[in-house]
C-alpha atoms as a PDB file:
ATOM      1  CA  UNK A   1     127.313 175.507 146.835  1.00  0.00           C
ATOM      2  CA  UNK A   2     130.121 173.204 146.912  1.00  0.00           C
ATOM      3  CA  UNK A   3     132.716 174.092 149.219  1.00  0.00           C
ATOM      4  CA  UNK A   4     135.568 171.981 147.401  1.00  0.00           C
ATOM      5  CA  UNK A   5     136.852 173.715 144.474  1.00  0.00           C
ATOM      6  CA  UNK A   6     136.692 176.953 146.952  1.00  0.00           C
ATOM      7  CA  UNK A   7     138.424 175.410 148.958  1.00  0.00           C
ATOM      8  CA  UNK A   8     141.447 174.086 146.620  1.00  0.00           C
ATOM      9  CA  UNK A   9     141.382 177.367 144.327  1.00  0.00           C
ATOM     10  CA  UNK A  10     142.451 179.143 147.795  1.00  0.00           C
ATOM     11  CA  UNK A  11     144.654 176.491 149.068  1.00  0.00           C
ATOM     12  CA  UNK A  12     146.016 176.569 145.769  1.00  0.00           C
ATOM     13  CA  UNK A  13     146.777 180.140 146.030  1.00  0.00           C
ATOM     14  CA  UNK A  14     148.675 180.175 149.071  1.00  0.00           C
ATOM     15  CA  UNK A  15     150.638 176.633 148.612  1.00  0.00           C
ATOM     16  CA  UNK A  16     151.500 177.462 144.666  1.00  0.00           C
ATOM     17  CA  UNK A  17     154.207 179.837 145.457  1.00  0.00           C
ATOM     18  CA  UNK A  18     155.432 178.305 148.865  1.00  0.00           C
ATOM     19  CA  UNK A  19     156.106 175.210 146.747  1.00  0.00           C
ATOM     20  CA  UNK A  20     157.680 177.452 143.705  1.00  0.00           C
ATOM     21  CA  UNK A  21     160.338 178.861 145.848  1.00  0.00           C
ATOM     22  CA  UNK A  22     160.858 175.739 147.295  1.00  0.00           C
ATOM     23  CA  UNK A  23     161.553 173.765 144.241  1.00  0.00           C
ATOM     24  CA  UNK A  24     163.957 176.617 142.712  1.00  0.00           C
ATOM     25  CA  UNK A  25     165.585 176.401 145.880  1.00  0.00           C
ATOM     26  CA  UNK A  26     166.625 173.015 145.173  1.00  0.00           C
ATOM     27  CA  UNK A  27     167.334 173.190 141.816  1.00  0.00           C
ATOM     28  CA  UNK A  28     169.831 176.008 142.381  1.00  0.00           C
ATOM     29  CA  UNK A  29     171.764 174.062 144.561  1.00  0.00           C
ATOM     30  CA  UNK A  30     172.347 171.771 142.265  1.00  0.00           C
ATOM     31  CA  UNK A  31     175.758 172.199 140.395  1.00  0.00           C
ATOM     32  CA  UNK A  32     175.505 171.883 136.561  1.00  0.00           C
ATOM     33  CA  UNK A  33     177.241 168.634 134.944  1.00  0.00           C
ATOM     34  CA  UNK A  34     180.862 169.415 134.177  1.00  0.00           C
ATOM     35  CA  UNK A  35     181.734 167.657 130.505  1.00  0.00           C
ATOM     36  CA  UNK A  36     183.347 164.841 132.541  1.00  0.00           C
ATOM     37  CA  UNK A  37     180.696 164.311 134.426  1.00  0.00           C
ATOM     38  CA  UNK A  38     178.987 162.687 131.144  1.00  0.00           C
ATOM     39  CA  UNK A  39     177.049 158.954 132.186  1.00  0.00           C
ATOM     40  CA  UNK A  40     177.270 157.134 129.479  1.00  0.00           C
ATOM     41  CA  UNK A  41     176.109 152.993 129.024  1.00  0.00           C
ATOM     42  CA  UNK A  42     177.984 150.423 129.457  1.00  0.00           C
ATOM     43  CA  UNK A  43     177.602 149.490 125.668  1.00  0.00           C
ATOM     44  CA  UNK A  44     179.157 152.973 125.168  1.00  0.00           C
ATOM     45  CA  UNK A  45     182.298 152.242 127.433  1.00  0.00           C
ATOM     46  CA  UNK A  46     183.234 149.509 125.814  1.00  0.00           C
ATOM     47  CA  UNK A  47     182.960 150.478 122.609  1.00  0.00           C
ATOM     48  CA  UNK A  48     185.196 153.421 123.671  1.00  0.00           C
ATOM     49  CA  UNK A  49     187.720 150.803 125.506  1.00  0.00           C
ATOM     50  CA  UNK A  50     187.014 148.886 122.433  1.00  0.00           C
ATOM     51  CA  UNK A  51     186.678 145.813 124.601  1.00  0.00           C
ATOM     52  CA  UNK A  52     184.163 143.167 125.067  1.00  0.00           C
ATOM     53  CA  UNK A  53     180.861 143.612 127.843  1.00  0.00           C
ATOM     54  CA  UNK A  54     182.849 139.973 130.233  1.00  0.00           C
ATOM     55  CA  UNK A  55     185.993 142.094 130.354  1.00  0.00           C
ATOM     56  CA  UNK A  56     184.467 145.788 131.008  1.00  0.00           C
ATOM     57  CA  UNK A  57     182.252 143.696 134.149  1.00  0.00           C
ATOM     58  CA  UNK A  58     185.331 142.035 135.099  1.00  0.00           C
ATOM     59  CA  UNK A  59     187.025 145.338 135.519  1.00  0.00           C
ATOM     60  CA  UNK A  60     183.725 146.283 137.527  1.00  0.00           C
ATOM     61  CA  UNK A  61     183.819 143.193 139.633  1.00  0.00           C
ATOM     62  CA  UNK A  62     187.248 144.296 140.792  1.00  0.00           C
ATOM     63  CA  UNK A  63     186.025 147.326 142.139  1.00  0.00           C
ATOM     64  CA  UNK A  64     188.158 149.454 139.083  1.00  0.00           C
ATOM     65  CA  UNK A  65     185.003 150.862 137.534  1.00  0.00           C
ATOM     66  CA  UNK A  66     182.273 152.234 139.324  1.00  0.00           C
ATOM     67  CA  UNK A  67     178.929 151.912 137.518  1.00  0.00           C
ATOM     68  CA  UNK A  68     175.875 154.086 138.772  1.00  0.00           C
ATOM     69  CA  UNK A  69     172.387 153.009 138.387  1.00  0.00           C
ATOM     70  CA  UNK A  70     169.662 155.095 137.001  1.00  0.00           C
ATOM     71  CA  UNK A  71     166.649 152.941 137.256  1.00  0.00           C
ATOM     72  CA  UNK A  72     167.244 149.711 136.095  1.00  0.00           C
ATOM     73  CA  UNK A  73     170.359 150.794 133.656  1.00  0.00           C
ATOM     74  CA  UNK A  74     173.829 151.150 134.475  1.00  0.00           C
ATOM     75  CA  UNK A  75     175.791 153.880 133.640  1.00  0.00           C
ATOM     76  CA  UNK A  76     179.607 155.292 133.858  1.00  0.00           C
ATOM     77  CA  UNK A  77     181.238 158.346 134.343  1.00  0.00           C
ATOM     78  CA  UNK A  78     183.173 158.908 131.105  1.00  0.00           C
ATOM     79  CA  UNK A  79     185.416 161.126 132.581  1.00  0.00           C
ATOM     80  CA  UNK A  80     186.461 159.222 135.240  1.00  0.00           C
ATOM     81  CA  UNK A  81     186.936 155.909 133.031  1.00  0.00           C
ATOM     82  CA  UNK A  82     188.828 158.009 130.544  1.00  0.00           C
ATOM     83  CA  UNK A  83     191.409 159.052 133.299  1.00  0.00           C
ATOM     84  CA  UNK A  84     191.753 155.879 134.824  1.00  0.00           C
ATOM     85  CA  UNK A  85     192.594 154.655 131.469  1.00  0.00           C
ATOM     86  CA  UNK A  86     195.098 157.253 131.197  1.00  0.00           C
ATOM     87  CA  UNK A  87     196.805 157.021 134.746  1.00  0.00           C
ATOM     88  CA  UNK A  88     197.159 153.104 133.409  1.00  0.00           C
ATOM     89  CA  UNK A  89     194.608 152.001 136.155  1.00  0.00           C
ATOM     90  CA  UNK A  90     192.722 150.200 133.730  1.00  0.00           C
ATOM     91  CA  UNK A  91     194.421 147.702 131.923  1.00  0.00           C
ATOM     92  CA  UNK A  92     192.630 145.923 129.478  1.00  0.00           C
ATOM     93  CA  UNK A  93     194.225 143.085 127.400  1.00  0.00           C
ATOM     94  CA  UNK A  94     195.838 144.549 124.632  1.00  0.00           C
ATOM     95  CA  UNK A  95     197.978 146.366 126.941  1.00  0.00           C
ATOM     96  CA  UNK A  96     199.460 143.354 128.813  1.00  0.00           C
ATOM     97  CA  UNK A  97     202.496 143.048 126.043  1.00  0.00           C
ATOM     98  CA  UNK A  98     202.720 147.360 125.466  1.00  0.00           C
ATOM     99  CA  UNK A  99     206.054 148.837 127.324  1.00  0.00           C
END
């Protein structure tokens, strides 16, 4: 008689819903994703600034857009870029002769 798949079917009984509650614990404190709160690439955000990828990373390098990395990509908050754009926070070049 093997003692190990005793052993893990009753350890599996007692740990299964200790770790169940645990998880939905956490997931319930998680808020859900406003429609701002959208990450989209950074292929996406300049197609949507209709600019090119040198001037969105230039924008980045001075610290007015905040990318977040999921892995090895980098994403943006579409939200947030869409405001700055609107509060005139980003400036991108066809706006340097607008009034």
């Amino acid at each position: 008689m093997e003692l190990e798949p005793i052993i893990s079917r009753y350890l599996g009984d007692i740990i299964k819903p200790i770790v169940t509650t645990a998880v939905e614990e956490a997931f319930s404190r998680i808020p859900p994703p406003t429609p701002g709160d959208e990450l989209i690439s950074v292929k996406e955000a300049c197609q949507l600034l209709r600019c090119s990828e040198p001037t969105f990373y230039a924008h980045v390098n001075s610290g007015v857009i905040k990318l977040e990395k999921n892995g090895r990509r980098s994403l943006v908050r579409k939200g947030k870029l869409l405001d700055d754009l609107a509060a005139g926070r980003l400036r991108l070049r066809k706006d340097k002769h607008r009034k």
